[in-house]
C-alpha atoms as a PDB file:
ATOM      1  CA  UNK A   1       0.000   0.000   0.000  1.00  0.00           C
ATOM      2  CA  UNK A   2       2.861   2.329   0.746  1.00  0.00           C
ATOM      3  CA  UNK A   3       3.776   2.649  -3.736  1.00  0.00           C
ATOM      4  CA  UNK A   4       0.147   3.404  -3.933  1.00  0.00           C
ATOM      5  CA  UNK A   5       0.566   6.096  -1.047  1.00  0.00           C
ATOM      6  CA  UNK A   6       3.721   7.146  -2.685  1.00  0.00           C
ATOM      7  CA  UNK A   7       2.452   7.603  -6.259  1.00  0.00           C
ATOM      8  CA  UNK A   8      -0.926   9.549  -4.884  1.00  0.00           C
ATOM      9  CA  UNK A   9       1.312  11.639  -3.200  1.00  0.00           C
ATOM     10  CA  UNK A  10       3.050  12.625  -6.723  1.00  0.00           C
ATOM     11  CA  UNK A  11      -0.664  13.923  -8.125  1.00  0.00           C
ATOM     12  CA  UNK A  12      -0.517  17.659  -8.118  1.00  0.00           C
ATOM     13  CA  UNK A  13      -3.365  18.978  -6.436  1.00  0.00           C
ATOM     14  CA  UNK A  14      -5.494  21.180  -8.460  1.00  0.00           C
ATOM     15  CA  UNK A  15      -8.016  22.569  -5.785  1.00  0.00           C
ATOM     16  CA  UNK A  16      -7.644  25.937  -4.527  1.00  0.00           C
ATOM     17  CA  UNK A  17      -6.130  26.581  -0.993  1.00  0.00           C
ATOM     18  CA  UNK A  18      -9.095  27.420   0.541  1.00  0.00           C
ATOM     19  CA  UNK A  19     -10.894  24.177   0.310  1.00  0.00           C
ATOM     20  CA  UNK A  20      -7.923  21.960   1.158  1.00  0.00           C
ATOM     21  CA  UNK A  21      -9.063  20.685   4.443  1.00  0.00           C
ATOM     22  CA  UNK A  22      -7.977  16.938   3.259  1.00  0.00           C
ATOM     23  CA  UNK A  23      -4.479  16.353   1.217  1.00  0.00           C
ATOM     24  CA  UNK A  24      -5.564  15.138  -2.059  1.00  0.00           C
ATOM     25  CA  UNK A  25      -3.709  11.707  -1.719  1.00  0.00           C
ATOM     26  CA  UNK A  26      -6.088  10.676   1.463  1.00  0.00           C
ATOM     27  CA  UNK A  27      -8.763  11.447  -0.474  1.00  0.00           C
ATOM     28  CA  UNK A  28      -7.898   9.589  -3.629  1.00  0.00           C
ATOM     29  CA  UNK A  29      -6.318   6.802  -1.366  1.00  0.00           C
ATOM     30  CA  UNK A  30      -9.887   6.729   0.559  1.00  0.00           C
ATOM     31  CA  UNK A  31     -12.306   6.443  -2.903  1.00  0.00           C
ATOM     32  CA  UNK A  32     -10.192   4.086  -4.185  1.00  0.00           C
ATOM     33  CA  UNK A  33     -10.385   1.913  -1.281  1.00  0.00           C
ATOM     34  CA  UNK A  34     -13.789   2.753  -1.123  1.00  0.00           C
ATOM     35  CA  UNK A  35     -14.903   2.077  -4.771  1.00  0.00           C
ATOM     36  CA  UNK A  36     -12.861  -1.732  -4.758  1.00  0.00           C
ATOM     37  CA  UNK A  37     -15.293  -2.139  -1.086  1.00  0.00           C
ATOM     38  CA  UNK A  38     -17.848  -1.922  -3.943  1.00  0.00           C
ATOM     39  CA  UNK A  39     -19.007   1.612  -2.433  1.00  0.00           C
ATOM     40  CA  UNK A  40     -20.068   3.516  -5.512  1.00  0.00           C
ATOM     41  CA  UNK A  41     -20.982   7.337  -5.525  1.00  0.00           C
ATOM     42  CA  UNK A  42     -20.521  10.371  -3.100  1.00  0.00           C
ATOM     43  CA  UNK A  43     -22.473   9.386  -0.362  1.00  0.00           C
ATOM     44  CA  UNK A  44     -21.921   5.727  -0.434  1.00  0.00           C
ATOM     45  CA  UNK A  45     -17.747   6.882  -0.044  1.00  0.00           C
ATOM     46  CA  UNK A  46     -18.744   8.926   2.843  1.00  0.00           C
ATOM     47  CA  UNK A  47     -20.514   6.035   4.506  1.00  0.00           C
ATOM     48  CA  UNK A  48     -17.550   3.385   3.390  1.00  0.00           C
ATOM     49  CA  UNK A  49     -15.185   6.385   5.343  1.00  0.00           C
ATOM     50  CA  UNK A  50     -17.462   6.798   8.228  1.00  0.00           C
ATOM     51  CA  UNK A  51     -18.027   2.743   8.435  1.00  0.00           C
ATOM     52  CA  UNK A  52     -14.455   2.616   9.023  1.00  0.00           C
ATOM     53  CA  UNK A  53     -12.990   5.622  10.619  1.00  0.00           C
ATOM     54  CA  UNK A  54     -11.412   3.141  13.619  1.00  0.00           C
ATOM     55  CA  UNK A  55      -9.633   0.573  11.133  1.00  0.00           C
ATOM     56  CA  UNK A  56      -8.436   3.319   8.389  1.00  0.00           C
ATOM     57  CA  UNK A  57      -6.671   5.702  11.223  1.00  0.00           C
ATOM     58  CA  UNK A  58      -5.263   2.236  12.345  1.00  0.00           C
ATOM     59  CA  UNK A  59      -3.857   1.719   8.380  1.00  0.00           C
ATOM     60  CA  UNK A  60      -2.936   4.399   7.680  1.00  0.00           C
ATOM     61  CA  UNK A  61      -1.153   5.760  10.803  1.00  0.00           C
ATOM     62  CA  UNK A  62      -3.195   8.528  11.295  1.00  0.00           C
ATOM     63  CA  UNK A  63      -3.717   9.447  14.970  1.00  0.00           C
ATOM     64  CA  UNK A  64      -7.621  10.291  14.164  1.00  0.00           C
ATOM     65  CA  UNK A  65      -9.228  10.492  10.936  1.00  0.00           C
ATOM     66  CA  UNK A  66     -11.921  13.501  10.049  1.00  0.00           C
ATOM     67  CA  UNK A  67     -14.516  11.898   7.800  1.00  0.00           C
ATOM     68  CA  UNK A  68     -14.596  14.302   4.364  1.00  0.00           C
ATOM     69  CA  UNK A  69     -18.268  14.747   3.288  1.00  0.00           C
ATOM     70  CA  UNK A  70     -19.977  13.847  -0.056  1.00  0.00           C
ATOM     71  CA  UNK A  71     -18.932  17.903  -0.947  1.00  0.00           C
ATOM     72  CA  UNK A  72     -15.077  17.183  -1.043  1.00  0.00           C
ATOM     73  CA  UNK A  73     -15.424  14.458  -2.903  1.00  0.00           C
ATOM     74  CA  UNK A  74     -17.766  17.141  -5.413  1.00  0.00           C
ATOM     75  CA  UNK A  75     -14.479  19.661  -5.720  1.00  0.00           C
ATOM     76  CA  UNK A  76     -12.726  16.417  -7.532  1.00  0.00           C
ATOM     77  CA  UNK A  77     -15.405  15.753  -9.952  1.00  0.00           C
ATOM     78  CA  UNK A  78     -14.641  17.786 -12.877  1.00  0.00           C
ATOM     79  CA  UNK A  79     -10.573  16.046 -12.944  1.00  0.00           C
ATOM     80  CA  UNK A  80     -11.713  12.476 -11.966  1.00  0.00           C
ATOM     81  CA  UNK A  81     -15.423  12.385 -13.638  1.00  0.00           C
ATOM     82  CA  UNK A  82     -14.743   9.822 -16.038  1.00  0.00           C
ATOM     83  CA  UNK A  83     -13.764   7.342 -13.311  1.00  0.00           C
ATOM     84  CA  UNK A  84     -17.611   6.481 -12.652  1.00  0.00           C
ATOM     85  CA  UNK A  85     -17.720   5.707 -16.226  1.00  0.00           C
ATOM     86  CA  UNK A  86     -15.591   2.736 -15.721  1.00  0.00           C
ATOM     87  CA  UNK A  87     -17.110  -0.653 -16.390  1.00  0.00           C
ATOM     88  CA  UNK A  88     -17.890  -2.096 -12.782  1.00  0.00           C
ATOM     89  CA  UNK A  89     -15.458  -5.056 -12.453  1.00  0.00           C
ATOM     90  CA  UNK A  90     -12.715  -2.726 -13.662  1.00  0.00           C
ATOM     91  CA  UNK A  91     -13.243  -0.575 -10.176  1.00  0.00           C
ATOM     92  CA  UNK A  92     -14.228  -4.002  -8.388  1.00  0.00           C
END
């Protein structure tokens, strides 16, 4: 998991300063976990990071883990739209 960490970490982050509350890599790392948990959409992300706050600080090393809302996962749609376009056992 750590190359996965490492190369999300390389993705320049295109959101303005002001809504940065989240680095960009957690939140990429957490929908991508979240979509191959079969948890599809905003909301159902939310939920998968919510479901697991406990085990994903654990994995990740993070002392505590603030759950982003369905609205940061918004500010990525217009770079990573095309992702829900994906044929289902490709994000399985």
């Amino acid at each position: 998991m750590s190359h996965l960490i490492d190369t999300l970490k390389q993705v320049p982050d295109f959101r303005s300063a002001h809504g940065r509350t989240h680095p960009l890599w957690l939140l990429l790392l957490l929908m991508v976990m979240g979509m191959l948990a079969g948890y599809q959409g905003y909301r159902p992300l939310e939920t998968f990071t919510s479901d697991y706050r406990q085990p994903l600080s654990e994995l990740l090393g993070l002392e505590s883990l603030e759950v982003p809302s369905h609205t940061k996962s918004d500010s990525l749609t217009p770079e990573i739209s095309h992702l829900s376009s994906w044929p289902p056992m490709v994000l399985r």
